[in-house]
N, C-alpha and C. Protein backbone atom coordinates (compact mmCIF):
# COMPACT_ATOMS: atom_id res chain seq x y z
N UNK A 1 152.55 66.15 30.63
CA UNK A 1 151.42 65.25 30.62
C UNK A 1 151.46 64.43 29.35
N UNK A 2 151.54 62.93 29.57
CA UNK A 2 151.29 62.37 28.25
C UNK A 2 149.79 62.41 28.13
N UNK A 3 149.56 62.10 26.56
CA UNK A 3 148.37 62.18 26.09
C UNK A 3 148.03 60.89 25.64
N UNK A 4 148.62 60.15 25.03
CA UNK A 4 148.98 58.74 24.90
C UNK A 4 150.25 58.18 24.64
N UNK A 5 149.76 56.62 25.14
CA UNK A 5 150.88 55.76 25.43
C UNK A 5 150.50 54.97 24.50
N UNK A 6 151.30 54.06 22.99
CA UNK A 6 150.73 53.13 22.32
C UNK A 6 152.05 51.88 22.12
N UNK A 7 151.60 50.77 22.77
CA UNK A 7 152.55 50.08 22.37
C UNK A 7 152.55 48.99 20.62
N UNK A 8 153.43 49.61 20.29
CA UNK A 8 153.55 49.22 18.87
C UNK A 8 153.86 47.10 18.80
N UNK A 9 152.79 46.49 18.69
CA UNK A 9 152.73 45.01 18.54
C UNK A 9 152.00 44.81 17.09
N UNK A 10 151.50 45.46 16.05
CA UNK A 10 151.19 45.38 14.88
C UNK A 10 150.79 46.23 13.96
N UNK A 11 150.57 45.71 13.04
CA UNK A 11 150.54 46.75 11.72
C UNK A 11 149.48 48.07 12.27
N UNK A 12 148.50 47.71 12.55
CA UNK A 12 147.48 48.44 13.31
C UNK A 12 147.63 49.09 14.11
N UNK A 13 148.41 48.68 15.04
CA UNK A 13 148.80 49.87 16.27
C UNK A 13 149.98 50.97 15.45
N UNK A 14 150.66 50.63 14.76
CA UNK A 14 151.73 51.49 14.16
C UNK A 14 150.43 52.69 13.27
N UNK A 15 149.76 52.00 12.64
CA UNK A 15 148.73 53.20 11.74
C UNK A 15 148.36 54.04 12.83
N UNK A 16 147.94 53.06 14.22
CA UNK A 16 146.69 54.25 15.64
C UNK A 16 147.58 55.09 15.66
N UNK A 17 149.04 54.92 16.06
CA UNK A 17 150.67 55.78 16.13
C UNK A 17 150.47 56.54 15.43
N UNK A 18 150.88 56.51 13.56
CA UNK A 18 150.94 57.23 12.62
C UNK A 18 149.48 58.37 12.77
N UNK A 19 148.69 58.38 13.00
CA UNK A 19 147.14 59.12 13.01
C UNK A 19 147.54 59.91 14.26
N UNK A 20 147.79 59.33 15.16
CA UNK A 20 147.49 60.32 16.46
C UNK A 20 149.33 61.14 15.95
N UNK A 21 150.12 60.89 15.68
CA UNK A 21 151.31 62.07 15.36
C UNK A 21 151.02 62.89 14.30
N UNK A 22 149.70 62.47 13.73
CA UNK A 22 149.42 63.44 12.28
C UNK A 22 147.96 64.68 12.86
N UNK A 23 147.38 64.39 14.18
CA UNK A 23 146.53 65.48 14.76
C UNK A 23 147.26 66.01 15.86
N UNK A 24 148.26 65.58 16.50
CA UNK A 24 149.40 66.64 17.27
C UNK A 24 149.40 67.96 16.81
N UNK A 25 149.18 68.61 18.19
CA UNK A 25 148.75 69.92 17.33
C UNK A 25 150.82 70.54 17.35
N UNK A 26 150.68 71.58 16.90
CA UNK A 26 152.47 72.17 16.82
C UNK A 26 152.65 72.22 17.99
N UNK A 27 154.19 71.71 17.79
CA UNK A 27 155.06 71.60 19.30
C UNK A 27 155.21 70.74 20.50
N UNK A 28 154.00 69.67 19.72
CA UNK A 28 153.67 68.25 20.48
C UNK A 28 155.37 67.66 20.68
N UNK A 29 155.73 66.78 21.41
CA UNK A 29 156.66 65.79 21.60
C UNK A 29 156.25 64.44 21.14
N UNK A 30 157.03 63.74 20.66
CA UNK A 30 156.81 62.04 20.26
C UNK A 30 158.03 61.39 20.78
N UNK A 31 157.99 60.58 22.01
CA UNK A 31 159.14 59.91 22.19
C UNK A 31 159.10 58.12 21.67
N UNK A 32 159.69 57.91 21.05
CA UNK A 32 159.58 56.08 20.70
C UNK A 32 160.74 55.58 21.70
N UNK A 33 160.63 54.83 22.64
CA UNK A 33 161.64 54.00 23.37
C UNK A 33 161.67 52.47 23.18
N UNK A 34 162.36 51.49 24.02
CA UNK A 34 161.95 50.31 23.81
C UNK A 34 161.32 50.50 25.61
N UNK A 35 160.91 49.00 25.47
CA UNK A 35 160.47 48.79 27.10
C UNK A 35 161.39 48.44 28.20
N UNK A 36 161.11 48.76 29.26
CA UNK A 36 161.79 48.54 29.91
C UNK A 36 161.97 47.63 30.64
N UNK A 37 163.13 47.36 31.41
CA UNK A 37 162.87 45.97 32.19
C UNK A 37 161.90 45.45 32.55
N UNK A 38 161.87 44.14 32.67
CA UNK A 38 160.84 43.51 33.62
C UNK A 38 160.74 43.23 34.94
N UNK A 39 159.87 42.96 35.33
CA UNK A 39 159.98 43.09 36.91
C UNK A 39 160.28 41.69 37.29
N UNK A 40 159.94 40.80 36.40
CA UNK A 40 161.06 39.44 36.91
C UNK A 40 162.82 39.91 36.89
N UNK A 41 162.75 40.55 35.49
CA UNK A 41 164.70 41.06 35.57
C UNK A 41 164.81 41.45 36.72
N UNK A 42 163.84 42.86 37.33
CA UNK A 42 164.37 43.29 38.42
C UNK A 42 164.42 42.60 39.53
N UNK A 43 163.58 42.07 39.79
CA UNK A 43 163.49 41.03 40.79
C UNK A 43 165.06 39.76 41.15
N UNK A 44 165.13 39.65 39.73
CA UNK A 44 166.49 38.39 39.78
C UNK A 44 167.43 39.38 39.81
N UNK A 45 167.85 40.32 39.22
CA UNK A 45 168.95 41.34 39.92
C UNK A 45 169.04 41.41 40.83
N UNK A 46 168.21 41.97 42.31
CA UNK A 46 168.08 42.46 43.23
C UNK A 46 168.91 40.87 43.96
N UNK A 47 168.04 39.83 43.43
CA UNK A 47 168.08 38.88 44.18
C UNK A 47 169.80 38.51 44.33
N UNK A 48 169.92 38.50 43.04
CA UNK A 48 171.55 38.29 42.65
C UNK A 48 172.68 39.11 43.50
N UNK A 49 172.32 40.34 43.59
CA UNK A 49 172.90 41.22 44.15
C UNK A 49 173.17 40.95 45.76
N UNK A 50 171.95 40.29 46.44
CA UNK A 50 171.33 39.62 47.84
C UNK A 50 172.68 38.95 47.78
N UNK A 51 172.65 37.52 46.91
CA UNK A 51 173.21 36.40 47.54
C UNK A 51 174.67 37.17 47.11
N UNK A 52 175.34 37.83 46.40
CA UNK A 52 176.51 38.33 46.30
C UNK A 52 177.07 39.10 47.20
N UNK A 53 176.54 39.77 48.19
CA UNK A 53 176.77 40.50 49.59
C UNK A 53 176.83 39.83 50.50
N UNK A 54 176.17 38.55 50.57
CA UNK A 54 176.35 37.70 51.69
C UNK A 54 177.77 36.46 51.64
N UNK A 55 177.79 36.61 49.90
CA UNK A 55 178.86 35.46 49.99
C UNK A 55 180.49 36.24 49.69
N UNK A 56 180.26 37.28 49.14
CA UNK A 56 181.35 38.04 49.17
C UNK A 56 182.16 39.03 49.64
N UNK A 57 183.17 38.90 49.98
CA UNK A 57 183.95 40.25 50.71
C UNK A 57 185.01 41.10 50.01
N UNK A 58 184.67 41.95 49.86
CA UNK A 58 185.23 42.67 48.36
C UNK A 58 186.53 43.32 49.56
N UNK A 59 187.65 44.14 48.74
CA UNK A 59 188.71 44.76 49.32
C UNK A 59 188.65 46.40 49.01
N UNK A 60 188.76 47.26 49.67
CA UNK A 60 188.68 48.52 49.51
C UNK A 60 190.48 49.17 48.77
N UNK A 61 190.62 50.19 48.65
CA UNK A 61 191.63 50.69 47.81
C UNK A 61 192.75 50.27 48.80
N UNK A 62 192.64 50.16 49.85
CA UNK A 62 194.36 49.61 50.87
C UNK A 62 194.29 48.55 51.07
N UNK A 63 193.43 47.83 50.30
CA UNK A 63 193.17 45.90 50.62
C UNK A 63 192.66 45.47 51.93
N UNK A 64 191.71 46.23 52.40
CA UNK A 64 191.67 45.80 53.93
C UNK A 64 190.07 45.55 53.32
N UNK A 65 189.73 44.16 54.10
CA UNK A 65 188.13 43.51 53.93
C UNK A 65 187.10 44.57 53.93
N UNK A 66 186.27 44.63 53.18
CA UNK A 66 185.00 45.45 53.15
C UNK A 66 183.81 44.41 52.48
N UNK A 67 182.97 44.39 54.02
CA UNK A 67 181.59 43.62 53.29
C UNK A 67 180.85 44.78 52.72
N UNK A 68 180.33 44.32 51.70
CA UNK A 68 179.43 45.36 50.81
C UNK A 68 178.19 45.11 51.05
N UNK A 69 177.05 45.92 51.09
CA UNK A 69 175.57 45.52 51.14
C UNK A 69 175.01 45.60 49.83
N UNK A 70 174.27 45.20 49.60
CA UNK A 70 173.16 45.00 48.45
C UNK A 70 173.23 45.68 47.61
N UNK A 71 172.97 47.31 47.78
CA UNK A 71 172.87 48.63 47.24
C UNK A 71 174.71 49.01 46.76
N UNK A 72 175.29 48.70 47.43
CA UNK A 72 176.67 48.58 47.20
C UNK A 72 176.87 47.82 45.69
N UNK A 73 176.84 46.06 46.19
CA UNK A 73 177.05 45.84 44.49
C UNK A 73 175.70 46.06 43.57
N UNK A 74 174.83 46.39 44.10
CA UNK A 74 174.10 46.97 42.97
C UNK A 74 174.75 48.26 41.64
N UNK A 75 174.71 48.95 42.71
CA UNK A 75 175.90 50.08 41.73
C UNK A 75 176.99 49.68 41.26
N UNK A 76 177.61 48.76 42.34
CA UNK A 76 179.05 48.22 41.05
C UNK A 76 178.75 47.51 39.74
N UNK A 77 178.10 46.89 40.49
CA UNK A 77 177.50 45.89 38.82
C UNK A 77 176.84 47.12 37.57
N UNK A 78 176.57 48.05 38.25
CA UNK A 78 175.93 49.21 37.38
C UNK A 78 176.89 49.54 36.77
N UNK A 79 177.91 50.48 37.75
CA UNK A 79 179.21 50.81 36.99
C UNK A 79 179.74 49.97 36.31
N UNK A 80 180.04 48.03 36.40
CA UNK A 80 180.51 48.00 35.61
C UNK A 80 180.04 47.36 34.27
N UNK A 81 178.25 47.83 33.87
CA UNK A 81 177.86 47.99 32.91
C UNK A 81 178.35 49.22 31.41
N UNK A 82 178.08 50.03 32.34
CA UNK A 82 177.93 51.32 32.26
C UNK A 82 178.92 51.89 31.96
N UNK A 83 180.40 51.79 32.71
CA UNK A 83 181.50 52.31 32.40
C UNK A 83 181.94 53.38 32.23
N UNK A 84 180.91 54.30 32.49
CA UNK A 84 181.16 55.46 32.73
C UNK A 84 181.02 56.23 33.61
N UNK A 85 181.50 57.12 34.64
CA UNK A 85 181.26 57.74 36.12
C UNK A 85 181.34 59.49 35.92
N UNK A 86 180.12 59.35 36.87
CA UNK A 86 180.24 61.12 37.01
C UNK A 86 180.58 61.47 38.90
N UNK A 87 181.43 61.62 39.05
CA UNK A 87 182.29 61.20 40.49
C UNK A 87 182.76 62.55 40.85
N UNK A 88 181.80 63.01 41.88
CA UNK A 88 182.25 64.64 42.83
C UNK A 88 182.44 64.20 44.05
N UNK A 89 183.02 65.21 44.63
CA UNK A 89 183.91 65.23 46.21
C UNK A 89 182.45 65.89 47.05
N UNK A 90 182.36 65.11 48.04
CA UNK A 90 181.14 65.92 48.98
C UNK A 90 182.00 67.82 49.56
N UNK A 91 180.95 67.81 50.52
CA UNK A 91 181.71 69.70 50.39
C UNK A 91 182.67 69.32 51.09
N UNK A 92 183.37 69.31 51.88
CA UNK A 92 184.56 68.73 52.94
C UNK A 92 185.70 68.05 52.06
N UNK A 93 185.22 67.68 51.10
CA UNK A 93 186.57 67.12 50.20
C UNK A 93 187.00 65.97 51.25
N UNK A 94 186.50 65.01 51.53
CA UNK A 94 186.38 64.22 52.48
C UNK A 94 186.37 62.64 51.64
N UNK A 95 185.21 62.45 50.74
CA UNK A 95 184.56 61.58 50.19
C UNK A 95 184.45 61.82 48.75
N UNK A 96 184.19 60.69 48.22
CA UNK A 96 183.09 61.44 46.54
C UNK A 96 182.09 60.35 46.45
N UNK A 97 180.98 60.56 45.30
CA UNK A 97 179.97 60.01 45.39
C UNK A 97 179.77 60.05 43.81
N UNK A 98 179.25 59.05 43.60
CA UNK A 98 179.19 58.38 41.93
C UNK A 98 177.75 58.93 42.02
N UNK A 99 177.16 59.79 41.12
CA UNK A 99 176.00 60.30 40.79
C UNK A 99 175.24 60.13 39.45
N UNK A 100 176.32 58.98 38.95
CA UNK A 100 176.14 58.68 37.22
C UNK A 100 175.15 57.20 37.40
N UNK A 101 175.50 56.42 38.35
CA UNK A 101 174.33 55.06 38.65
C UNK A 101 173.03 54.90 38.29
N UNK A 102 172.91 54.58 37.55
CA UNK A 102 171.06 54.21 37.72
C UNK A 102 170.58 53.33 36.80
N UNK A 103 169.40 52.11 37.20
CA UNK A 103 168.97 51.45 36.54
C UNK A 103 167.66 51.92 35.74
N UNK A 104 166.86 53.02 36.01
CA UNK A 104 165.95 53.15 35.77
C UNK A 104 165.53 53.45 34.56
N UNK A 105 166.54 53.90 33.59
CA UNK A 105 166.64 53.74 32.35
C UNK A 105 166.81 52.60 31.20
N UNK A 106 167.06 51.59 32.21
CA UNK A 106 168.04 50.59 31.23
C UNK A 106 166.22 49.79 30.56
N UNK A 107 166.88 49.14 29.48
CA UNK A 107 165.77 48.33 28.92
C UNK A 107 165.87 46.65 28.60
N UNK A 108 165.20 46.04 28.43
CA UNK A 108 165.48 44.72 28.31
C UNK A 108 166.33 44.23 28.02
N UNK A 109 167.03 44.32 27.26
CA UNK A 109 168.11 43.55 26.47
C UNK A 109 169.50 44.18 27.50
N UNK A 110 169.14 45.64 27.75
CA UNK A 110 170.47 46.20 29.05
C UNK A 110 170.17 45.17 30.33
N UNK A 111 169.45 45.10 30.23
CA UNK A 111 169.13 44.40 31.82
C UNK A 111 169.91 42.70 31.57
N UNK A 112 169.53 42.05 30.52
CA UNK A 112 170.05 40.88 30.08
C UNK A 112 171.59 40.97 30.51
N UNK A 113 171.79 42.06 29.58
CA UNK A 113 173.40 41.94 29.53
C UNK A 113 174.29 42.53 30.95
N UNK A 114 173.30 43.38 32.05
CA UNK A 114 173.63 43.35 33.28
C UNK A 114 173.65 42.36 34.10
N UNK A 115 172.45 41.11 33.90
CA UNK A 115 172.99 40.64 34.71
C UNK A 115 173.76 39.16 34.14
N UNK A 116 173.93 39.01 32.73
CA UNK A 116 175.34 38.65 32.52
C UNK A 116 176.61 38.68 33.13
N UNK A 117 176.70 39.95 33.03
CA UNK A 117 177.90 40.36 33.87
C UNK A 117 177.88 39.95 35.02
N UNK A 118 176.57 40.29 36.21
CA UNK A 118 176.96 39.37 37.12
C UNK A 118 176.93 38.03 37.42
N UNK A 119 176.55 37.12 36.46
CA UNK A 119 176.67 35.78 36.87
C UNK A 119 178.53 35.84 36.19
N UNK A 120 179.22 36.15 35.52
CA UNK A 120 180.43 36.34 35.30
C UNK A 120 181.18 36.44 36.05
N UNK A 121 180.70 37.40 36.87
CA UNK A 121 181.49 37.78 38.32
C UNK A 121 181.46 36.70 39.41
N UNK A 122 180.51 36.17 39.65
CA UNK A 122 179.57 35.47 40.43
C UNK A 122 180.79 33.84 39.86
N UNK A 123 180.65 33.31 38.90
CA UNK A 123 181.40 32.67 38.31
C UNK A 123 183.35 32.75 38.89
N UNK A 124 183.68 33.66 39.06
CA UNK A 124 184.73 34.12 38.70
C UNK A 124 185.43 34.62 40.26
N UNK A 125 184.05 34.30 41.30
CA UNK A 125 184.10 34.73 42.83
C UNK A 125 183.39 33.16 43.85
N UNK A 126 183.34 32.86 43.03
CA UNK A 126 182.48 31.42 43.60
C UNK A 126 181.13 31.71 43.57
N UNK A 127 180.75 32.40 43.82
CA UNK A 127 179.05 32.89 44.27
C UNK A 127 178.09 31.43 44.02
N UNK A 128 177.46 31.05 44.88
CA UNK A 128 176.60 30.36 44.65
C UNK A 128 174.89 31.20 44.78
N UNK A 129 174.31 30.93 43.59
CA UNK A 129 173.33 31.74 43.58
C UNK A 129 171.82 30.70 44.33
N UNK A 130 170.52 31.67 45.30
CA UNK A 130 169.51 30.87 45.81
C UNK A 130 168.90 30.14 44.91
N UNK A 131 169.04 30.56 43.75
CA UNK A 131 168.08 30.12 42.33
C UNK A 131 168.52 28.92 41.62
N UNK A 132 170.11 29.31 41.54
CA UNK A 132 170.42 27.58 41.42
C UNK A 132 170.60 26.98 42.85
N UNK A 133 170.62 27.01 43.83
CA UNK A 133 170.50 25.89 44.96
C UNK A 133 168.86 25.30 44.59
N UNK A 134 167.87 26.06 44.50
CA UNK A 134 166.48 25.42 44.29
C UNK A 134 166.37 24.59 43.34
N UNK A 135 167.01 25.29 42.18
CA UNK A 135 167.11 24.69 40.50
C UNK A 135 167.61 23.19 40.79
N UNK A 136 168.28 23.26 41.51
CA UNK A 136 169.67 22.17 41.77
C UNK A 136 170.95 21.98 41.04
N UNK A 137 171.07 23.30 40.32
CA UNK A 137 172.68 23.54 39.67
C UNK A 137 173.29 23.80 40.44
């Protein structure tokens, strides 16, 4: 259970901070994070991710066409933030499944630089994005 949430925007809120970690009784927790995405980021990710499934056809490990859905390059673009994989075999030793994915951690400036990467890609694949067709880029 949190007890409070204070977002630090001035001298004042840092003192309310400093006071309430000085009546914590023993064994309290204090976590400081930054914030997290915004829901416009998420929103233009998702979106990005949209028009990249529809305009692209990625190749699987024997080069044979694979359209990807949404949730598909969502995680790639994750992975290839992220760069790091935690990758097990289902029970059948059949498949494996990347269990290291997730945005739900990332914070503003991660989110920036995610979807950097995919206008890079996007760049680099033709992608024409809905946002610039409206924009008129």
């Amino acid at each position: 259970m949190s007890l409070a949430t204070i977002l630090l925007t001035s001298q004042k809120r840092r003192e309310e901070a400093c006071a309430l970690i000085m009546r914590a009784p023993d064994r309290s927790t204090m976590e400081l994070r930054e914030n997290k995405r915004t829901i416009p980021q998420n929103d233009k990710f998702h979106a990005m991710c949209a028009d990249v499934a529809r305009q692209v056809v990625w190749k699987d490990v024997f080069g044979r066409p694979l359209k990807m859905t949404q949730e598909s390059w969502k995680r790639f673009f994750l992975r290839m933030y992220q760069q790091e994989a935690l990758v097990v075999p289902n029970e059948e030793g059949t498949a494996f499944f990347d269990l290291g994915v997730s945005s739900a951690k990332l914070v503003k400036k991660d989110f920036m630089d995610l979807i950097e990467i995919v206008h890079a890609f996007a760049a680099r694949n033709s992608v024409k994005f809905q946002e610039q067709e409206r924009e008129g880029t």
